[in-house]
C-alpha atoms as a PDB file:
ATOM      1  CA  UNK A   1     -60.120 -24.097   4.599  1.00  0.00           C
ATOM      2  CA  UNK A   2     -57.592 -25.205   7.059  1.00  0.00           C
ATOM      3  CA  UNK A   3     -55.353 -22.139   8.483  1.00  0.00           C
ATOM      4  CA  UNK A   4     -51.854 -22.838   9.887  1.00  0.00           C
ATOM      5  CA  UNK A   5     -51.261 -20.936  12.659  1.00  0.00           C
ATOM      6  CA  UNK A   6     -49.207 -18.052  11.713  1.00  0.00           C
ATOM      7  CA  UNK A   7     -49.030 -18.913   8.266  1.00  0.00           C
ATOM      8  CA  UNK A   8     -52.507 -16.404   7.700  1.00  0.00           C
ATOM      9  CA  UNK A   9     -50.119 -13.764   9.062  1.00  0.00           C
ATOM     10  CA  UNK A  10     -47.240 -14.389   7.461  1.00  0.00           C
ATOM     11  CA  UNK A  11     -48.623 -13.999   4.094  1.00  0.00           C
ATOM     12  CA  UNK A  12     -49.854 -10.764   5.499  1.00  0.00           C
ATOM     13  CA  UNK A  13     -46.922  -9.024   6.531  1.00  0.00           C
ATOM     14  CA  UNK A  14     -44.624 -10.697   3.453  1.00  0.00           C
ATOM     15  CA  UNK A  15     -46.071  -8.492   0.911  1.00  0.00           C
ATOM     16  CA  UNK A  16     -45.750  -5.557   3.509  1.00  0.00           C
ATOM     17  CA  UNK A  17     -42.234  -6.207   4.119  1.00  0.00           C
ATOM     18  CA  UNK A  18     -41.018  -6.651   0.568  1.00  0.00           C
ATOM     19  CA  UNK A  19     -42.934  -3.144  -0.373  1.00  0.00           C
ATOM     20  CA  UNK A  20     -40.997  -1.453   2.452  1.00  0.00           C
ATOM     21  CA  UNK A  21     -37.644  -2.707   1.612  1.00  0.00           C
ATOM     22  CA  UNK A  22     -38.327  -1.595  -1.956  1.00  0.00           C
ATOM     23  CA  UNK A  23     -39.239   2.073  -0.618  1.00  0.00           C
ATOM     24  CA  UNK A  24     -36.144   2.443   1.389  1.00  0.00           C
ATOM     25  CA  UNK A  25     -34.033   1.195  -1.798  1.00  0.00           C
ATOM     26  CA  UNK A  26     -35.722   3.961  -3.800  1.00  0.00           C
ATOM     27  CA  UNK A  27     -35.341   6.413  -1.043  1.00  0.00           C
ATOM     28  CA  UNK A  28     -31.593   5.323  -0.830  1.00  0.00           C
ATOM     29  CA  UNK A  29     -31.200   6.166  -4.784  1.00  0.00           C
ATOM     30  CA  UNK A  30     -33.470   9.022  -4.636  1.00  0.00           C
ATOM     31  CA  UNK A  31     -31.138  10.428  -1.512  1.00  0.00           C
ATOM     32  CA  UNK A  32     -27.971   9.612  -3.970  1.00  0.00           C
ATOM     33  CA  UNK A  33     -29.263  11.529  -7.442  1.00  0.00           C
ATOM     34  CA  UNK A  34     -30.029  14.640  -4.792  1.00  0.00           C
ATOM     35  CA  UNK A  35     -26.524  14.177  -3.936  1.00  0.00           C
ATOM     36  CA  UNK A  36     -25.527  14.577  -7.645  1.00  0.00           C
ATOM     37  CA  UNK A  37     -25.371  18.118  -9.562  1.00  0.00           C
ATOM     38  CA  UNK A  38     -24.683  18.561 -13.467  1.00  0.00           C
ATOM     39  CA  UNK A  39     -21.919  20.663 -15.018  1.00  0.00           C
ATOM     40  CA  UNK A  40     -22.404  21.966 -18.273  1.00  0.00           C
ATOM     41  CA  UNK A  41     -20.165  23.788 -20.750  1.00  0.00           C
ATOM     42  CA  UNK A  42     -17.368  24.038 -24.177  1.00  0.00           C
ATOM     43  CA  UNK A  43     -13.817  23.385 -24.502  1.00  0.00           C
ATOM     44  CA  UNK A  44     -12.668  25.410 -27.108  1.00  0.00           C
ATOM     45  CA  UNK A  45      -9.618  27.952 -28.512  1.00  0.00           C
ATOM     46  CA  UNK A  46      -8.728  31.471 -27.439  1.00  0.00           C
ATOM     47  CA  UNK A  47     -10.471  32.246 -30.961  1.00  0.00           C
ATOM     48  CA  UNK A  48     -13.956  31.116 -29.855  1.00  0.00           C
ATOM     49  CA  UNK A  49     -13.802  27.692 -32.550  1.00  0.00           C
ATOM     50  CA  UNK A  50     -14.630  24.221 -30.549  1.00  0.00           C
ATOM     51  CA  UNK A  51     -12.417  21.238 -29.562  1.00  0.00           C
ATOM     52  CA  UNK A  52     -13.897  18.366 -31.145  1.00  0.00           C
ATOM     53  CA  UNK A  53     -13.787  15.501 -30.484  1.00  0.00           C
ATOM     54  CA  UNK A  54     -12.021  15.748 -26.856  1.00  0.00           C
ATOM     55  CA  UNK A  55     -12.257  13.675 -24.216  1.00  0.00           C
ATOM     56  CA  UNK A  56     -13.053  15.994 -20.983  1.00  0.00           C
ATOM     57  CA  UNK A  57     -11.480  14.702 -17.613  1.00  0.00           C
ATOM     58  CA  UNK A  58     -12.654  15.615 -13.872  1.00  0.00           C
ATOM     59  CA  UNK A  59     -10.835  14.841 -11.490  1.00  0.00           C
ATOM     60  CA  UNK A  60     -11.960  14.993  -7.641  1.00  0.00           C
ATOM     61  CA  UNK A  61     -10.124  17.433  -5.481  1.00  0.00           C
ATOM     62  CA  UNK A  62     -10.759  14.872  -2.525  1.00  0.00           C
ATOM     63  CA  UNK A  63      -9.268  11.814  -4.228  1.00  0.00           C
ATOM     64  CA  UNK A  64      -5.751  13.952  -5.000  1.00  0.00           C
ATOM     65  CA  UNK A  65      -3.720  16.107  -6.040  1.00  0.00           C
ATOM     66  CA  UNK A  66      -3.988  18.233  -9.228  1.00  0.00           C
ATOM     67  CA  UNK A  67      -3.240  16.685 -12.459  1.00  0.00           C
ATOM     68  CA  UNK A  68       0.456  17.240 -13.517  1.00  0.00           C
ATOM     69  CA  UNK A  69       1.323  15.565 -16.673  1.00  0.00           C
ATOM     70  CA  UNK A  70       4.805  16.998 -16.273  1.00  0.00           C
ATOM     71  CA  UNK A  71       5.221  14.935 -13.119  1.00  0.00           C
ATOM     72  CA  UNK A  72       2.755  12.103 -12.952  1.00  0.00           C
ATOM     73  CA  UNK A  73      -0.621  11.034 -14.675  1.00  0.00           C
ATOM     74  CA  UNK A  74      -3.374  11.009 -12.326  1.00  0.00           C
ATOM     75  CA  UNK A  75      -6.454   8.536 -13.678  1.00  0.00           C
ATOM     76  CA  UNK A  76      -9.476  10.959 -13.742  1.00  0.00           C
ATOM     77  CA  UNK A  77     -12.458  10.299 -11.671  1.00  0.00           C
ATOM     78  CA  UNK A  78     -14.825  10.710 -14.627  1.00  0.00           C
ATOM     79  CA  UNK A  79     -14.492  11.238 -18.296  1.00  0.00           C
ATOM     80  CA  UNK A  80     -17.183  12.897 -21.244  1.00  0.00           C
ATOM     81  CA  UNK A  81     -16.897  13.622 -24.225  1.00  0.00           C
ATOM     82  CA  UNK A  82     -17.524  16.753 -26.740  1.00  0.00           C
ATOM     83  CA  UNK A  83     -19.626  17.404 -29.371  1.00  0.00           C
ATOM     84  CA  UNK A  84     -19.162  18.753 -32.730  1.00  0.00           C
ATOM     85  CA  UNK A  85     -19.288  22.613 -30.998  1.00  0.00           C
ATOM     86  CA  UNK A  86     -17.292  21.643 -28.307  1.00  0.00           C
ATOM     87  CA  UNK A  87     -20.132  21.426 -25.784  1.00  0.00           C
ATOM     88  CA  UNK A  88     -20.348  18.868 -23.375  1.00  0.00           C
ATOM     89  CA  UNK A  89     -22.449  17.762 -20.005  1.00  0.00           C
ATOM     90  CA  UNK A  90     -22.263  15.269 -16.856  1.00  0.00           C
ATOM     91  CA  UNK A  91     -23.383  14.586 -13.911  1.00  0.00           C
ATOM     92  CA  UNK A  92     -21.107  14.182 -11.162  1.00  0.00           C
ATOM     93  CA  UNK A  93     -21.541  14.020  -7.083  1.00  0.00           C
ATOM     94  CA  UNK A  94     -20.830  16.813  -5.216  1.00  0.00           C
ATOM     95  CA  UNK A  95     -17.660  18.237  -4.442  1.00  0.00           C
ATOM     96  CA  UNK A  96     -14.807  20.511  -5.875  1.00  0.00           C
ATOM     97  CA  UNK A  97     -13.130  19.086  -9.403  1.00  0.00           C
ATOM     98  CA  UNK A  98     -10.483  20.231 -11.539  1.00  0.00           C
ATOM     99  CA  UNK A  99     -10.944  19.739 -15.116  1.00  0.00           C
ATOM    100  CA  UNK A 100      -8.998  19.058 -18.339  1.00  0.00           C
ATOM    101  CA  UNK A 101      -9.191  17.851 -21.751  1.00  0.00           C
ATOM    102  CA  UNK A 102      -7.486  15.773 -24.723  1.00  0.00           C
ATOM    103  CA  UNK A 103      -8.106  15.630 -28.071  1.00  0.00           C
ATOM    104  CA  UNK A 104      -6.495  12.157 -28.543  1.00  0.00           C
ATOM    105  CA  UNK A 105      -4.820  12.114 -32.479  1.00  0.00           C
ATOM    106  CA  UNK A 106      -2.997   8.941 -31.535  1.00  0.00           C
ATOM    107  CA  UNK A 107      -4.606   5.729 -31.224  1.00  0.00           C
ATOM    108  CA  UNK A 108      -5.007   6.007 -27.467  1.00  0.00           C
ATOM    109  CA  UNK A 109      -8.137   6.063 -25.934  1.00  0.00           C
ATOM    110  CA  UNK A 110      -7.002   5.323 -22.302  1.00  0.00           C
ATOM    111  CA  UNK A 111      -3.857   5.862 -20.095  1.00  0.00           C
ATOM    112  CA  UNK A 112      -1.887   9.141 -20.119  1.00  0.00           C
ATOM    113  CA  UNK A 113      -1.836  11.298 -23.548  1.00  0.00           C
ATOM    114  CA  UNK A 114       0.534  10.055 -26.215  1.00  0.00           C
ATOM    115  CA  UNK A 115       2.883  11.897 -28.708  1.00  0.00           C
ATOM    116  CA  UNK A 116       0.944  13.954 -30.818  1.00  0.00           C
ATOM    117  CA  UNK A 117      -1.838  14.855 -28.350  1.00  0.00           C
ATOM    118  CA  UNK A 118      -3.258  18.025 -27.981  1.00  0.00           C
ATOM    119  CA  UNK A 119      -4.029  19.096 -24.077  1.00  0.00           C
ATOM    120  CA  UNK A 120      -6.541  21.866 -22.960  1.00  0.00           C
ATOM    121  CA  UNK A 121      -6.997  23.137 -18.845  1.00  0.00           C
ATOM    122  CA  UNK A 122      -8.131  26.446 -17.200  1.00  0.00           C
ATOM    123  CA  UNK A 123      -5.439  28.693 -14.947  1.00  0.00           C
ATOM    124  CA  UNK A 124      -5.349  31.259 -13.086  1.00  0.00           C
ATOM    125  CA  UNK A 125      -3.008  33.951 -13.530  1.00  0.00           C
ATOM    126  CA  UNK A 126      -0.510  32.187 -11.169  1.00  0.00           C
ATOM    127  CA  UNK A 127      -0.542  29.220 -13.523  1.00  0.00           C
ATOM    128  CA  UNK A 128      -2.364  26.542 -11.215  1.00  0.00           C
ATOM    129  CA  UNK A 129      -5.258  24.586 -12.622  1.00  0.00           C
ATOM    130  CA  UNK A 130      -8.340  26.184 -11.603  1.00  0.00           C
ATOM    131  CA  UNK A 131     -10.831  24.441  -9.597  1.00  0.00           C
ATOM    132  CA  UNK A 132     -15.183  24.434  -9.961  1.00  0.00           C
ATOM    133  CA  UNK A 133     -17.584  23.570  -7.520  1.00  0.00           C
ATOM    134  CA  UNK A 134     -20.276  21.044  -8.104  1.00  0.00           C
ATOM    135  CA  UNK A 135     -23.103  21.075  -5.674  1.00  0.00           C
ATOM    136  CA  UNK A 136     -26.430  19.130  -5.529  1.00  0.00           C
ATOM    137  CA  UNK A 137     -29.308  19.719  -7.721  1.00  0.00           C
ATOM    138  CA  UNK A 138     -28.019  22.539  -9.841  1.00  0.00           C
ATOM    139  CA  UNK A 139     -26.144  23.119 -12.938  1.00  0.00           C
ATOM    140  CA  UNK A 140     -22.207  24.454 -13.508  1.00  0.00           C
ATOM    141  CA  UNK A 141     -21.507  25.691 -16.634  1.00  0.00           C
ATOM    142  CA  UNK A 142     -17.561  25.899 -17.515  1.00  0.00           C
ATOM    143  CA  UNK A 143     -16.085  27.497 -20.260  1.00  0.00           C
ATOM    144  CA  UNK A 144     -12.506  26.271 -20.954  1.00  0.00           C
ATOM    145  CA  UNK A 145     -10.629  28.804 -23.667  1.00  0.00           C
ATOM    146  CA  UNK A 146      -7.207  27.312 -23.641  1.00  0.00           C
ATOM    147  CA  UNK A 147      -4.459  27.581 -26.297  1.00  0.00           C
ATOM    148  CA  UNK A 148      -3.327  23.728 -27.476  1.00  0.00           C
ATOM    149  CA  UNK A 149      -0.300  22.410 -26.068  1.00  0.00           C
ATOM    150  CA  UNK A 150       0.927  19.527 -28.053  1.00  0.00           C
ATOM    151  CA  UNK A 151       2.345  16.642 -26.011  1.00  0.00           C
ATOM    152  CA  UNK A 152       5.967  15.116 -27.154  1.00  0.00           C
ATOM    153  CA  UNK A 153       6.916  12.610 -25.073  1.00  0.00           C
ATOM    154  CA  UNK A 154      10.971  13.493 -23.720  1.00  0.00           C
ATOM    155  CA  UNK A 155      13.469  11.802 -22.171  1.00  0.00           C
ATOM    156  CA  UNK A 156      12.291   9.939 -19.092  1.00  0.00           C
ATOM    157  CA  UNK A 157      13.975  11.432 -16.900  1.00  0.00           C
ATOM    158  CA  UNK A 158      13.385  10.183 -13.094  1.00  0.00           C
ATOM    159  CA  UNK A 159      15.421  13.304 -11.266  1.00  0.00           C
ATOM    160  CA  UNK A 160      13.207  14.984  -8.665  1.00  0.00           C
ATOM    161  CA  UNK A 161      10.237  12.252  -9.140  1.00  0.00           C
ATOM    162  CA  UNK A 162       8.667  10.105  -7.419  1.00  0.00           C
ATOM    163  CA  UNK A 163       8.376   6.725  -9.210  1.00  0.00           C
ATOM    164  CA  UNK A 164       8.509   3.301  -9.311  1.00  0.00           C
ATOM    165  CA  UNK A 165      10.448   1.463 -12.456  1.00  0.00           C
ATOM    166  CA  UNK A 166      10.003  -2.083 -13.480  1.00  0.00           C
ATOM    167  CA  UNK A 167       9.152  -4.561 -16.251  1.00  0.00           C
ATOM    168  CA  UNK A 168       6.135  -6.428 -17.200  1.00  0.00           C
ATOM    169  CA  UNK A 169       5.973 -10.170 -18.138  1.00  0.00           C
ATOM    170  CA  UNK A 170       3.612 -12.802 -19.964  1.00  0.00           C
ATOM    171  CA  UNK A 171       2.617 -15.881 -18.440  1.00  0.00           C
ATOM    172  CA  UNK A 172       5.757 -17.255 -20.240  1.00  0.00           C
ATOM    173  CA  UNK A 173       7.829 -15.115 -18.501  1.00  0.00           C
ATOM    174  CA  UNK A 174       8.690 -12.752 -21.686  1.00  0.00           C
ATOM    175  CA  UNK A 175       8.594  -9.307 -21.444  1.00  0.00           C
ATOM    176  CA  UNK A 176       5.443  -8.047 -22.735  1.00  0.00           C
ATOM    177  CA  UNK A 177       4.289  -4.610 -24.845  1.00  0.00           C
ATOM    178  CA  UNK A 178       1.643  -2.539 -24.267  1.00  0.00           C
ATOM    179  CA  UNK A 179       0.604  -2.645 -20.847  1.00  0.00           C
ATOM    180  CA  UNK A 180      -0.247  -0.187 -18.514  1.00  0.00           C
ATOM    181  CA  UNK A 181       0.411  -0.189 -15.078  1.00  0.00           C
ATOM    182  CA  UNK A 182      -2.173   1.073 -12.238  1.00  0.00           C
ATOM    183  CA  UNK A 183      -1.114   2.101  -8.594  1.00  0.00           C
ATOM    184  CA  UNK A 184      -4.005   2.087  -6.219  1.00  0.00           C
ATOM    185  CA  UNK A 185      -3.919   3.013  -2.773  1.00  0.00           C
ATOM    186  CA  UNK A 186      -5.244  -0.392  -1.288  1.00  0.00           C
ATOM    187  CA  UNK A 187      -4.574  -3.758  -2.363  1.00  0.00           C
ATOM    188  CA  UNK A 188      -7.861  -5.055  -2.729  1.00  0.00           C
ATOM    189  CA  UNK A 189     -10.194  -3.930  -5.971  1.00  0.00           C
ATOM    190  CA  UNK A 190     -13.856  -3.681  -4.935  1.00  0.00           C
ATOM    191  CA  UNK A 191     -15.263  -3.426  -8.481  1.00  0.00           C
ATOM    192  CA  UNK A 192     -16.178  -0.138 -10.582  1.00  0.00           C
ATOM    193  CA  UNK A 193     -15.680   2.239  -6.569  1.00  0.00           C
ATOM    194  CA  UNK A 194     -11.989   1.564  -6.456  1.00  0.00           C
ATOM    195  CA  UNK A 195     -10.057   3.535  -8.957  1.00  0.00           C
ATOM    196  CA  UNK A 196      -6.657   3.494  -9.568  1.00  0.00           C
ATOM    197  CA  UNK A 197      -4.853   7.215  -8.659  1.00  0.00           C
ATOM    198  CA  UNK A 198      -1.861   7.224 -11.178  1.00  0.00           C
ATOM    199  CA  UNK A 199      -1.179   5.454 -14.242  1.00  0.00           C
ATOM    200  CA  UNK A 200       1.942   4.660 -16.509  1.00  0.00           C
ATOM    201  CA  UNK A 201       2.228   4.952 -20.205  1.00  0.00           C
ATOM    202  CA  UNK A 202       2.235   1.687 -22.102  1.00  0.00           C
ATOM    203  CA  UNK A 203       5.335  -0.332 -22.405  1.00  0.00           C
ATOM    204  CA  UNK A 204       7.450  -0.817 -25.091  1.00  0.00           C
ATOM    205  CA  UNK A 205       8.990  -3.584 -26.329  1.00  0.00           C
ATOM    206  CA  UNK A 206      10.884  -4.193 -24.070  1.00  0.00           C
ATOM    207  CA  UNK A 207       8.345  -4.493 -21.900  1.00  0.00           C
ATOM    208  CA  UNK A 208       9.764  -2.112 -19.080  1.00  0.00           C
ATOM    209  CA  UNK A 209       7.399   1.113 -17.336  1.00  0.00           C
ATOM    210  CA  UNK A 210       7.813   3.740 -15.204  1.00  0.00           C
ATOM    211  CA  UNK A 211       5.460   4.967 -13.117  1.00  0.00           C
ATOM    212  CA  UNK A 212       5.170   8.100 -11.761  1.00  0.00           C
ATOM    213  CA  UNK A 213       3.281   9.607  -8.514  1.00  0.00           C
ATOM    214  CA  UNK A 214       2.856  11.696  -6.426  1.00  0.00           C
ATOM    215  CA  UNK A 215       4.280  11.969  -3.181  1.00  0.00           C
ATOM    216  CA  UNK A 216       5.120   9.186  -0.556  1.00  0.00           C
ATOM    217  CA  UNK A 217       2.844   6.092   0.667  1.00  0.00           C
ATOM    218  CA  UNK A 218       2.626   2.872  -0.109  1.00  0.00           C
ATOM    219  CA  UNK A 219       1.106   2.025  -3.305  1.00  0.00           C
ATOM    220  CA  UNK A 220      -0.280  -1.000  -4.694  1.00  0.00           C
ATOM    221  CA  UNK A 221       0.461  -2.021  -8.326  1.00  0.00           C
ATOM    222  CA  UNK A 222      -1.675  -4.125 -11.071  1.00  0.00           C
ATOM    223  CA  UNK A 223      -1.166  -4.208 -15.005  1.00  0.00           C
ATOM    224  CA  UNK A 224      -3.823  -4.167 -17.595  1.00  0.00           C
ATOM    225  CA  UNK A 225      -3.960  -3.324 -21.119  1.00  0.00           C
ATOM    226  CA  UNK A 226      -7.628  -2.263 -21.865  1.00  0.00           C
ATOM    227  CA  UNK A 227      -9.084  -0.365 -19.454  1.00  0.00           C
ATOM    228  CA  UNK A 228      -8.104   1.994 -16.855  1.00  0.00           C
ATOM    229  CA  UNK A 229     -10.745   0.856 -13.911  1.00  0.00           C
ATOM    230  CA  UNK A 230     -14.058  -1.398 -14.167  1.00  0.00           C
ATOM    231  CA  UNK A 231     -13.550  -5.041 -14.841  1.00  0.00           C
ATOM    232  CA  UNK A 232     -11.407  -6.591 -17.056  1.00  0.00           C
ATOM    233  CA  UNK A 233     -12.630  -7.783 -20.602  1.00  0.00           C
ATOM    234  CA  UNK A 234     -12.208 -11.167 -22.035  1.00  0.00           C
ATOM    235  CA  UNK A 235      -8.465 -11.305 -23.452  1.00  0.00           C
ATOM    236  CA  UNK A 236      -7.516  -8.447 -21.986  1.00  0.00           C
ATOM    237  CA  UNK A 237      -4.230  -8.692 -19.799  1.00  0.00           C
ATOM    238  CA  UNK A 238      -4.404  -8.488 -16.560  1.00  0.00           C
ATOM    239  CA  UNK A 239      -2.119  -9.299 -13.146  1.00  0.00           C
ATOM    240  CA  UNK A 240      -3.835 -11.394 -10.890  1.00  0.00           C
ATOM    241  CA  UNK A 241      -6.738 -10.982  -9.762  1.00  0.00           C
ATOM    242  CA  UNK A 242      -7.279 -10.304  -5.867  1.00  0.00           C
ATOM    243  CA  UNK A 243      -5.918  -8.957  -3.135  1.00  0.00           C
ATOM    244  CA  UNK A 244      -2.129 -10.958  -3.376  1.00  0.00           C
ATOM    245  CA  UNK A 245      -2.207 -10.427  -7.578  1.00  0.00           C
ATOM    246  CA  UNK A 246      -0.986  -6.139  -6.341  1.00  0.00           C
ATOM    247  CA  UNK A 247       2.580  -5.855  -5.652  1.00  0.00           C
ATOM    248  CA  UNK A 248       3.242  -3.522  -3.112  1.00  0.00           C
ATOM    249  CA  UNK A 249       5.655  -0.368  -3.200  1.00  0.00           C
ATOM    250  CA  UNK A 250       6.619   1.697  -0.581  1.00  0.00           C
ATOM    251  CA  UNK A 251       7.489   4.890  -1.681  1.00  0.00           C
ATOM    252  CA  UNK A 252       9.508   8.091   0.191  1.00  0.00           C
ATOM    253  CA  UNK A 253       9.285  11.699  -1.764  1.00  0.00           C
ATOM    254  CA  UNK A 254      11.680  11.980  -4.582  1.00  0.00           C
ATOM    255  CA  UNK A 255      12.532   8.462  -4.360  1.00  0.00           C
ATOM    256  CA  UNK A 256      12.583   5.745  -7.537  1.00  0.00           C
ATOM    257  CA  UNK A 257      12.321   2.298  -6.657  1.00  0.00           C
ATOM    258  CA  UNK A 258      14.116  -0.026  -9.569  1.00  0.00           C
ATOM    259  CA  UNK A 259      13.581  -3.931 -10.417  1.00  0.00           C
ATOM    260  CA  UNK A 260       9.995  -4.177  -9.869  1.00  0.00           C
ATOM    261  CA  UNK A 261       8.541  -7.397 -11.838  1.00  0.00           C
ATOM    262  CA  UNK A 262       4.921  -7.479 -12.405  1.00  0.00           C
ATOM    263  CA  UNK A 263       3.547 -11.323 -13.976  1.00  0.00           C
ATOM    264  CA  UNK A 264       0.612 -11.240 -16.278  1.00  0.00           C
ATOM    265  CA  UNK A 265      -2.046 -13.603 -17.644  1.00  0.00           C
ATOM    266  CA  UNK A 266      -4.788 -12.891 -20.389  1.00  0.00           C
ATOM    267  CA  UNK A 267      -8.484 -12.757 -18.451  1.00  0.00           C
ATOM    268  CA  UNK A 268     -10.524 -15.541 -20.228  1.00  0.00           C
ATOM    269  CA  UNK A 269     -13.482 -13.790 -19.380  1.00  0.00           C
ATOM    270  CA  UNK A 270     -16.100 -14.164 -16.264  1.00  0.00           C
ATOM    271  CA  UNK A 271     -18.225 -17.183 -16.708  1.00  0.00           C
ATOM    272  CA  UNK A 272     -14.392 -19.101 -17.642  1.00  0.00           C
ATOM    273  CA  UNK A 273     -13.041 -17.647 -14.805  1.00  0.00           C
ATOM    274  CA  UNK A 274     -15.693 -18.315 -12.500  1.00  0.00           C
ATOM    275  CA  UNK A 275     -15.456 -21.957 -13.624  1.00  0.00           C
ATOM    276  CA  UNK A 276     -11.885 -22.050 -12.839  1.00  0.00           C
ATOM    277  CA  UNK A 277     -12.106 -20.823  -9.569  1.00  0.00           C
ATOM    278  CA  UNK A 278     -14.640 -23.229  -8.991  1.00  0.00           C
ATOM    279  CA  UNK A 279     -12.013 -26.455  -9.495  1.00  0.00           C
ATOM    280  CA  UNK A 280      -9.397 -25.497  -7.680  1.00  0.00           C
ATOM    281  CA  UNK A 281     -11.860 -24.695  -4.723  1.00  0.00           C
ATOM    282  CA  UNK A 282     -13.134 -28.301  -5.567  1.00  0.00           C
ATOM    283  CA  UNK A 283      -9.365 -29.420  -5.970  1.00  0.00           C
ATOM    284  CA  UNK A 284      -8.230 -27.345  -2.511  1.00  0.00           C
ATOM    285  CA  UNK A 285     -11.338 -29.398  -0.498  1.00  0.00           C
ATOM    286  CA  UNK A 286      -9.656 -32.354  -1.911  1.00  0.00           C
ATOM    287  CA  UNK A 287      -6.584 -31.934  -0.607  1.00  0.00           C
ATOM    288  CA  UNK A 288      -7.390 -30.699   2.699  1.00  0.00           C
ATOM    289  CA  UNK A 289      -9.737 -33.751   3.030  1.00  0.00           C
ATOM    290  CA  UNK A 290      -6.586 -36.517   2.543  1.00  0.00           C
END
């Protein structure tokens, strides 16, 4: 048999290579589920009977502030659910959380809770949300006895809040219902690890929000109607995609910025879109060729 020089070795050290870079990936995710810890534990009523179904919210003391749905809805960080005896379990990464729940009697499954919702935390005796430590390969157990405090929606008032007010609008230029509207704090979404940090409640027919957050910065804005974070689902409606489809608010404490005008399309799913971006790549070579 003929050998090609080099070729003998090659074939050699191929195999080698491929099983080393296959070690270091599982050392990478073996590295990342140490990092992880689980929290265990029930939501349920000063008189010992379970909240069920609720949906149980952690948020991540690192990412911001405490949720305050007096002031602003923060998007949590991860979300459960309970079962029939109010027991529930996750694993999260490390780190310090505060946690929350809703048991969801509208038809809302997203977005901040709606009129008629029922919402369950742990205080302290000075009233602040209390906070539980999550730390690598162990187990948290919560308990959560809370009394029910049954959400009405009031008067939007916008005096002593920080907020941005505007209206959302089809591809037609009409203003549309039902939206939400996400503030992130950069412009660019880099799939499911960029989450938005506040969310607004859906619009109404007249196809106006408000959005309220907390504190100053600049914030970056994008409307969708199905899902809080993750990628958008085929006919769900969306502002544009990319970095230049977030409009970009700059926001002082206590101040409410007015006339804000977000344009949306419906997605047409990924293999459509992909296609589309695809011609007017082909269209853009065109024109930069004549």
């Amino acid at each position: 048999m003929t050998r090609v020089p080099g070729l003998y070795i090659y074939s050699v050290r191929k195999p080698i290579f491929i099983s080393l870079v296959l070690f270091f990936i599982s050392l990478n995710a073996l590295s990342q589920d140490l990092q992880k810890g689980t929290v265990s534990g029930r939501i349920i009523t000063p008189e010992g009977s379970p909240i069920s179904p609720a949906q149980v919210l952690f948020f991540n003391a690192a990412s911001g502030p405490p949720p305050s749905h007096q002031n602003f809805w923060r998007v949590p960080d991860y979300i459960t659910k309970t079962d029939e005896t109010g027991k529930f379990i996750i694993e999260l990464p490390e780190g310090k959380y505060f946690l929350g729940a809703i048991k969801r009697n509208s038809k809302e499954s997203i977005g901040p809770p709606a009129e008629g919702d029922y919402l369950y935390s742990s205080k302290d005796s000075n009233g602040a949300l209390k906070s539980f430590e999550i730390k690598a390969g162990t187990n948290t157990y919560v308990e959560v006895s809370s009394k029910a405090i049954l959400y009405k929606k009031e008067t939007d008032s916008l005096s002593e809040t920080t907020a941005v007010q505007g209206t959302i609008f089809d591809d037609n230029g009409k203003p549309l219902k039902g939206v939400l509207v996400l503030a992130y704090a950069t412009p660019a979404v880099k799939g499911r690890r960029t989450r938005p940090l506040f969310v607004s409640e859906r619009t109404g027919d007249d196809g106006i929000f408000i959005l309220k957050v907390n504190g100053s910065g600049t914030y970056y804005l994008r409307a969708r109607s199905l899902r809080e974070a993750g990628p958008p689902a085929a006919g769900e409606v969306i502002s544009d995609l990319g970095a230049e489809g977030a409009v970009a608010v700059v926001l002082k404490k206590g101040q409410v910025v007015k006339g804000i005008e977000i344009r949306t399309r419906k997605y047409q799913g990924r293999k459509a879109e992909t296609e589309k971006l695809l011609e007017q790549g082909q269209k853009k070579t065109i024109l930069q060729s004549e």
